[in-house]
Protein backbone atom coordinates (compact mmCIF):
# COMPACT_ATOMS: atom_id res chain seq x y z
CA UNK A 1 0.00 0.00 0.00
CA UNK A 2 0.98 3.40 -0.58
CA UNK A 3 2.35 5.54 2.33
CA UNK A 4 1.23 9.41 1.49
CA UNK A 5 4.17 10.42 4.20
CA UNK A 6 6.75 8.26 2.98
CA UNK A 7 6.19 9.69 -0.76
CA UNK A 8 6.22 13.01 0.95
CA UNK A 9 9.24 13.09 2.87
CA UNK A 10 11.16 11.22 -0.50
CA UNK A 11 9.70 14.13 -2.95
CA UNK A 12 10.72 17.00 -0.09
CA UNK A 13 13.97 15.00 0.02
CA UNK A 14 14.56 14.64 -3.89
CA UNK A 15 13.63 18.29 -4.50
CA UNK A 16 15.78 19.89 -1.72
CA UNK A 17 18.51 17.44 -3.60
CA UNK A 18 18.05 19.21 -6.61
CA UNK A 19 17.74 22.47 -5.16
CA UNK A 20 21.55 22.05 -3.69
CA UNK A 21 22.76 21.07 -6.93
CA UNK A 22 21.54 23.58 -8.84
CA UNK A 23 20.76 26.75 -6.21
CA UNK A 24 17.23 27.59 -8.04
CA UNK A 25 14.12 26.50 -7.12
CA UNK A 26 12.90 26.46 -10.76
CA UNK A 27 15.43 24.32 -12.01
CA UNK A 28 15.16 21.97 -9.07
CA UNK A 29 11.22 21.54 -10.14
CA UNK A 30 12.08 21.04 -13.44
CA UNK A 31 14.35 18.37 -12.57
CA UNK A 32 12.10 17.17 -10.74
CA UNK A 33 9.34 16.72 -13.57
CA UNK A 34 12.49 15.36 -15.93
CA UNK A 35 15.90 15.42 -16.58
CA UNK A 36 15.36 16.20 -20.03
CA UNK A 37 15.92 19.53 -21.53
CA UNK A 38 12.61 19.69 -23.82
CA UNK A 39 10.34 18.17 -21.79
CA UNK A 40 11.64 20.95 -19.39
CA UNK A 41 10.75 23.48 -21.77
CA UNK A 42 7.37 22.46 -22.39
CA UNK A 43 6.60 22.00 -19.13
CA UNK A 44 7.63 24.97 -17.98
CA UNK A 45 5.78 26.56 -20.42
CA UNK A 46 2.74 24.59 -19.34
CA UNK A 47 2.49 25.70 -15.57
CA UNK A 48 3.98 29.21 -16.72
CA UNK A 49 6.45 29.51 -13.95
CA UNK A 50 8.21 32.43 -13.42
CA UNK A 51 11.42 32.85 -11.88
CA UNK A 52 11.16 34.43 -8.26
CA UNK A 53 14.27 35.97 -6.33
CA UNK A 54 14.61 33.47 -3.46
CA UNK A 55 17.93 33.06 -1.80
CA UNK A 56 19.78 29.81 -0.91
CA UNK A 57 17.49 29.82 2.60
CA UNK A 58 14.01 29.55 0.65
CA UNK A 59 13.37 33.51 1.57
CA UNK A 60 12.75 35.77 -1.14
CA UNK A 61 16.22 37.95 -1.43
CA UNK A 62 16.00 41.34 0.42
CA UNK A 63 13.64 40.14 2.78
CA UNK A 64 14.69 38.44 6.73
């Protein structure tokens, strides 16, 4: 059976991964959705995501 928490804590885990490898939350979620570089794109252009100013800590830069 599926565990709702389990999948939780592994996507938090796998996107915090991505995060540190690549210092943007966008490009961790598009990692996320797929390594490749088009379905990237057309993804991206699906959920129209827009890059916000956040700083390593997850606040949005200028802001404590």
């Amino acid at each position: 059976m599926v565990n709702p928490y389990r999948n939780i804590k592994y996507a938090t885990s796998y996107l915090v991964n991505n995060f540190n490898k690549t210092n943007s939350w966008i490009e961790a979620v598009l990692l996320y959705h797929s390594k490749n570089k088009d379905a990237q794109a057309r993804y991206m252009k699906k959920i129209n995501l827009v890059e916000m100013p956040y700083s390593k800590k997850g606040n949005i830069t200028g802001q404590v």
